[in-house]
N, C-alpha and C. Protein backbone atom coordinates (compact mmCIF):
# COMPACT_ATOMS: atom_id res chain seq x y z
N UNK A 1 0.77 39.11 -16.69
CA UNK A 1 1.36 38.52 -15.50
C UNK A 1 0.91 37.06 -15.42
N UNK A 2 2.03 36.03 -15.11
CA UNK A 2 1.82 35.16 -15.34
C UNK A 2 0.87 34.41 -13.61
N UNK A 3 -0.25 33.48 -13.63
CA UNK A 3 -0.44 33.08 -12.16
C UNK A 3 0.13 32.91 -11.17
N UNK A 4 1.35 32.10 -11.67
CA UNK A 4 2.83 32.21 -10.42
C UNK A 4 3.00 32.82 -9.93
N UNK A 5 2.93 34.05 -10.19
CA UNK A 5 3.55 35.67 -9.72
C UNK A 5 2.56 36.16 -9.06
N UNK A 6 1.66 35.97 -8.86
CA UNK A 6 0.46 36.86 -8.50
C UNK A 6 0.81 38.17 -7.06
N UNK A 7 1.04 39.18 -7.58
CA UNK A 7 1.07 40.36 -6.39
C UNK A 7 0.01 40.35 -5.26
N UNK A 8 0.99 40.42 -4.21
CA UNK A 8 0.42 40.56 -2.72
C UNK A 8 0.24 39.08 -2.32
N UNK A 9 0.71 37.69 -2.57
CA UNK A 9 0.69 36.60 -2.56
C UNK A 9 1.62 36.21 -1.35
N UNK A 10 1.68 36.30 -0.32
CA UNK A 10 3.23 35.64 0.67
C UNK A 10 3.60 34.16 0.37
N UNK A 11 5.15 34.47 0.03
CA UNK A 11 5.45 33.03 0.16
C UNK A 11 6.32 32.53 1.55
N UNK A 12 5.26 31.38 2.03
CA UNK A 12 5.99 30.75 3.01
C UNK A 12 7.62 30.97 3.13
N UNK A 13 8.26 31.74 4.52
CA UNK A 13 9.35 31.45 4.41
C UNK A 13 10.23 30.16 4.28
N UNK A 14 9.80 29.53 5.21
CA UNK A 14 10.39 27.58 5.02
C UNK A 14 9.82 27.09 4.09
N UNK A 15 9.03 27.49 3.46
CA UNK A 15 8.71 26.73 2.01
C UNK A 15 9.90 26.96 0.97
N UNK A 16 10.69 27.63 1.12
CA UNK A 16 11.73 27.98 0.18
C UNK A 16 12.82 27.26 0.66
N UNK A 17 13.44 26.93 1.86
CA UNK A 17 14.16 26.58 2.36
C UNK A 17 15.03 25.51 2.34
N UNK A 18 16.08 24.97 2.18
CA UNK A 18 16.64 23.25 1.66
C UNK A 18 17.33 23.00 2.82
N UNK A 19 17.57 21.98 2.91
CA UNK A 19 18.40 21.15 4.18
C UNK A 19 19.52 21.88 3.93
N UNK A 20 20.42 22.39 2.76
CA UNK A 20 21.48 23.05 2.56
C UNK A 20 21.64 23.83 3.89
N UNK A 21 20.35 24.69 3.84
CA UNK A 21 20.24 26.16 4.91
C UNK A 21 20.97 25.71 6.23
N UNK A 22 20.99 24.22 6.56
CA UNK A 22 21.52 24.33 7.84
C UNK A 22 22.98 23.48 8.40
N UNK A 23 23.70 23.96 7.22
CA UNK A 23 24.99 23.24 7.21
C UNK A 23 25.81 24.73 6.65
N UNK A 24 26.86 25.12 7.07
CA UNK A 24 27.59 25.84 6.49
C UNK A 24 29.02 24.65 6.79
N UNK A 25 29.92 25.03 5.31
CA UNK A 25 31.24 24.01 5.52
C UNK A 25 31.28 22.77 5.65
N UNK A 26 29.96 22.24 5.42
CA UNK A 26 29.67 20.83 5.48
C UNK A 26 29.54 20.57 7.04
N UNK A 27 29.15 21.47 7.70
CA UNK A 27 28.94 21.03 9.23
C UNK A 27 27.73 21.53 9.38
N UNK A 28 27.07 20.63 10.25
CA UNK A 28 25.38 20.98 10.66
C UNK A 28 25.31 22.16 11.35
N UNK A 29 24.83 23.13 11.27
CA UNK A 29 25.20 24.08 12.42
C UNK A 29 24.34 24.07 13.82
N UNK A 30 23.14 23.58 13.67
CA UNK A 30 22.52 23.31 14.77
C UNK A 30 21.53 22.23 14.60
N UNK A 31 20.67 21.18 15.78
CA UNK A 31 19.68 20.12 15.21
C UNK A 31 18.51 21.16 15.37
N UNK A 32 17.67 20.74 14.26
CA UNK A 32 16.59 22.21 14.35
C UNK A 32 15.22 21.43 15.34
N UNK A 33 14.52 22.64 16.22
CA UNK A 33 13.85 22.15 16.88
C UNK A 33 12.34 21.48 16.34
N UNK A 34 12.26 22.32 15.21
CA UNK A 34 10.64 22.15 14.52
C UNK A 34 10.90 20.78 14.39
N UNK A 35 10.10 19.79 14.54
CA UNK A 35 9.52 18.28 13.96
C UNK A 35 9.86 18.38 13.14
N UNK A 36 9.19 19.02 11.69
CA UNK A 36 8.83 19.02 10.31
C UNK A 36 10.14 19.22 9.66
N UNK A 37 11.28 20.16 10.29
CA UNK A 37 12.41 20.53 9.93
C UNK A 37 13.36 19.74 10.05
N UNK A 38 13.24 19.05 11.42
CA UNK A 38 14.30 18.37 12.02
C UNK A 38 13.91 16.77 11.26
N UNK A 39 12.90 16.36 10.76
CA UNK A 39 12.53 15.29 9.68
C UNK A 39 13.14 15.44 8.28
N UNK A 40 13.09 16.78 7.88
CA UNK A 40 13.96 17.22 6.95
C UNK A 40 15.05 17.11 7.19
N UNK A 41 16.21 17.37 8.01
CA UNK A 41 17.33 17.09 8.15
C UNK A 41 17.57 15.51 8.41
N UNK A 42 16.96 15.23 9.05
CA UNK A 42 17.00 13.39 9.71
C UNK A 42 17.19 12.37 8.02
N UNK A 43 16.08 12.53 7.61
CA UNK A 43 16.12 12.02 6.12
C UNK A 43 17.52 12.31 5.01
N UNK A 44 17.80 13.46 5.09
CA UNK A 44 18.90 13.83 4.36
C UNK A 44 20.33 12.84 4.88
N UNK A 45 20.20 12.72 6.11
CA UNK A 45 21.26 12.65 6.83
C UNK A 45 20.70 10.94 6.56
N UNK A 46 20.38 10.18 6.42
CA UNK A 46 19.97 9.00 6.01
C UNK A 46 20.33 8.45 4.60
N UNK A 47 19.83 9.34 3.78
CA UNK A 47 20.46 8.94 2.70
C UNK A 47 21.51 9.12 1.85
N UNK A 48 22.49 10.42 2.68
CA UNK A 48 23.75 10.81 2.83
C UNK A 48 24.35 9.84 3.30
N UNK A 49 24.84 9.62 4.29
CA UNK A 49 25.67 8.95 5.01
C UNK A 49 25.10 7.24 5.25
N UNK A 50 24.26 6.66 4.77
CA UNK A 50 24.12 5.38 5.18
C UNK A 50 23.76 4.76 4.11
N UNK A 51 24.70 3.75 3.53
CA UNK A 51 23.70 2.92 2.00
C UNK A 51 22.38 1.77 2.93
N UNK A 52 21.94 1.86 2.41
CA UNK A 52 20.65 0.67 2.25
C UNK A 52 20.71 -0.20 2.80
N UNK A 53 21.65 -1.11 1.94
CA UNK A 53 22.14 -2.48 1.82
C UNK A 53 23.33 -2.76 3.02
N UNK A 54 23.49 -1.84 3.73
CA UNK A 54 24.92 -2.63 4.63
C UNK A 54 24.19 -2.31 6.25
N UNK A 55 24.84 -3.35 7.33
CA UNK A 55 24.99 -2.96 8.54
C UNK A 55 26.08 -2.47 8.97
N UNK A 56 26.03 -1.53 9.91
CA UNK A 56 26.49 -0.56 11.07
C UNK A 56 27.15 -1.01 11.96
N UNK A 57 28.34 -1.02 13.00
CA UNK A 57 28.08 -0.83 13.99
C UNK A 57 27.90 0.40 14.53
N UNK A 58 27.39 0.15 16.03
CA UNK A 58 27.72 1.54 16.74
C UNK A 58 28.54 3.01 16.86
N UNK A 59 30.11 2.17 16.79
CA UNK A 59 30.44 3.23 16.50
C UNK A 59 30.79 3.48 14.84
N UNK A 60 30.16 2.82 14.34
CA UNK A 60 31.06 3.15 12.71
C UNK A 60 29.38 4.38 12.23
N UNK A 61 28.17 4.34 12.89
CA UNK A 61 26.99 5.15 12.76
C UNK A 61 27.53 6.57 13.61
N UNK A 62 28.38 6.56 14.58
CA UNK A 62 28.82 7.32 15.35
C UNK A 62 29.81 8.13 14.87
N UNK A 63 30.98 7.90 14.02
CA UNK A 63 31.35 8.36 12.93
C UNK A 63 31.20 8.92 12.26
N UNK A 64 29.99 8.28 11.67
CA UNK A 64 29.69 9.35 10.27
C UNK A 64 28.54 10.35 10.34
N UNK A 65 28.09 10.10 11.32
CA UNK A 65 27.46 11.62 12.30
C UNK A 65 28.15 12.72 12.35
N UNK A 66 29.34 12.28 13.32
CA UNK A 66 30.36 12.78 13.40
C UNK A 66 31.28 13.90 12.84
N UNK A 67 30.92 13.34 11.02
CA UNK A 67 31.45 14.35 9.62
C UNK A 67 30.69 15.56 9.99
N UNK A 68 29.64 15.21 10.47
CA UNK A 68 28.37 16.74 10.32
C UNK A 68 28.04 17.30 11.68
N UNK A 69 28.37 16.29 12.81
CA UNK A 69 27.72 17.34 14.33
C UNK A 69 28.32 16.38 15.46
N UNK A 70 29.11 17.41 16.11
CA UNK A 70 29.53 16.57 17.36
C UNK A 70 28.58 15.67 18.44
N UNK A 71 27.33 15.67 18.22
CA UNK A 71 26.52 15.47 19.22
C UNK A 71 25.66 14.32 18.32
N UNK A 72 26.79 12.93 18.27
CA UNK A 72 26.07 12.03 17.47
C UNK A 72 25.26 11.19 18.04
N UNK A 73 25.12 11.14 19.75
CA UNK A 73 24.42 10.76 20.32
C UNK A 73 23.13 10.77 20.17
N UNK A 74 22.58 12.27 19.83
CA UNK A 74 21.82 13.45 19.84
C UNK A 74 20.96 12.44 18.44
N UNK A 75 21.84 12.72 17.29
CA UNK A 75 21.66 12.27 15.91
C UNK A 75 20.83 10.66 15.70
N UNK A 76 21.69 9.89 16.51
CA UNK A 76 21.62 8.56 16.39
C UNK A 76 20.27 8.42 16.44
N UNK A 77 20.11 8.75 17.68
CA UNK A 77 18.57 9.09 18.55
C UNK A 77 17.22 9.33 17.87
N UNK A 78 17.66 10.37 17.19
CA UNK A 78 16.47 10.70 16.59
C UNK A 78 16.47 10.09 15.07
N UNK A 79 17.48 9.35 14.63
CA UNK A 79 17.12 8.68 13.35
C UNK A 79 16.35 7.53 13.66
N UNK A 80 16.67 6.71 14.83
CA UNK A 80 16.44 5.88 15.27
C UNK A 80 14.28 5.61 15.42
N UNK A 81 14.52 6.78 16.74
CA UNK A 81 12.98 6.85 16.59
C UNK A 81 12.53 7.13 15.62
N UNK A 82 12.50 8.33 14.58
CA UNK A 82 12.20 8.35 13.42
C UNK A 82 11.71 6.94 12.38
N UNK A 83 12.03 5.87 12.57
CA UNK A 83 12.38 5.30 11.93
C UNK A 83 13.55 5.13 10.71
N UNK A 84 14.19 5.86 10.38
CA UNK A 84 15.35 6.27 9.33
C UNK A 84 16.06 4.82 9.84
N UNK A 85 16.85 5.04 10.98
CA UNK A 85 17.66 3.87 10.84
C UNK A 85 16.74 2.92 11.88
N UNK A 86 17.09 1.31 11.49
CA UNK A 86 16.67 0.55 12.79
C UNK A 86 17.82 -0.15 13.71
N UNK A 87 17.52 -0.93 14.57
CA UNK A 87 18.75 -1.26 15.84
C UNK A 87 18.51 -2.62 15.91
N UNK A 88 19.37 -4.00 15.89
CA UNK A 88 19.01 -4.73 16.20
C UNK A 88 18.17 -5.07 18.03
N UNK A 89 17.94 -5.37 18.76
CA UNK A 89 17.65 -5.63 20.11
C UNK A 89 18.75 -4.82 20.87
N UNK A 90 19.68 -5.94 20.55
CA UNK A 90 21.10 -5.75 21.74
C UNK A 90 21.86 -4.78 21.00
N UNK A 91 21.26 -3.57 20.46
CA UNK A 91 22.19 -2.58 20.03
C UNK A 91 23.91 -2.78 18.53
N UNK A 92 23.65 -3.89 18.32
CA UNK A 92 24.97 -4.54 17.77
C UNK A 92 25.00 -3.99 16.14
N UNK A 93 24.27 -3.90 15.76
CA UNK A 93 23.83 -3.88 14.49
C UNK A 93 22.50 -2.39 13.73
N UNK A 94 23.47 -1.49 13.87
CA UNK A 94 22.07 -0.60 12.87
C UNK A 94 22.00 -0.92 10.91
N UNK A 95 21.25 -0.51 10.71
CA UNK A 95 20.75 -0.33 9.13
C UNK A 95 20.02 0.77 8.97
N UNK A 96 19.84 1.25 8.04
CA UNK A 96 19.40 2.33 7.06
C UNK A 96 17.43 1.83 7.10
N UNK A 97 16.70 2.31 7.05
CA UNK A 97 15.66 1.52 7.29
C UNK A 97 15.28 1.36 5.51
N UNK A 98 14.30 0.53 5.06
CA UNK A 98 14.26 0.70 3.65
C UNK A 98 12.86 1.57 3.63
N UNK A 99 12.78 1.87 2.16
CA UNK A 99 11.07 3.57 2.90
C UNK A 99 9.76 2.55 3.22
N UNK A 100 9.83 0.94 2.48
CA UNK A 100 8.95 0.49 2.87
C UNK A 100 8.27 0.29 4.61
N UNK A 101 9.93 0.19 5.37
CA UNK A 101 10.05 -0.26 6.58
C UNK A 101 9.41 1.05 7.24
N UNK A 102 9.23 1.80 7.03
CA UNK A 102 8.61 3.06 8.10
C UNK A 102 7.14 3.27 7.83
């Protein structure tokens, strides 16, 4: 038996788990409440839907939320604090944050 395998060992359920798990049809099915999870989704959803290199507006970030969960308000929000995306001041302008920026 190889160490990997070792009997009577539990494996973490969310240790197995991929951002996949919470999209059926390409729609988010719910924002998950855990931190750790909902960072997992936040990130995905960052480097899915937003290149790097370009600015946003409002509603064009609102949009492409949009593809994945009606509640892009919800979304915006928490990429935002996250650091994932940043905002200019007066709201005019989001970006993708770069990984240095967080």
């Amino acid at each position: 038996m190889s160490d990997d395998a070792l009997p009577n060992q539990p494996v973490e359920p969310h240790a197995r788990r991929t951002v996949t798990d919470l999209f059926s049809g390409g729609r988010l099915l719910a924002v998950p409440r855990r931190a750790a999870r909902r960072e997992q989704l936040l990130v995905h959803l960052a480097e899915t839907l937003f290149a790097e290199d370009r600015a946003y507006t409002e509603p064009e970030v609102n949009e492409a939320l949009r593809t994945v969960h009606e509640d892009c308000s919800a979304l915006r929000r928490y990429l935002i604090t996250s650091g994932l995306l940043t905002r200019t001041r007066d709201g005019s302008s989001y970006r993708r944050a770069a990984p240095t920026d967080r």
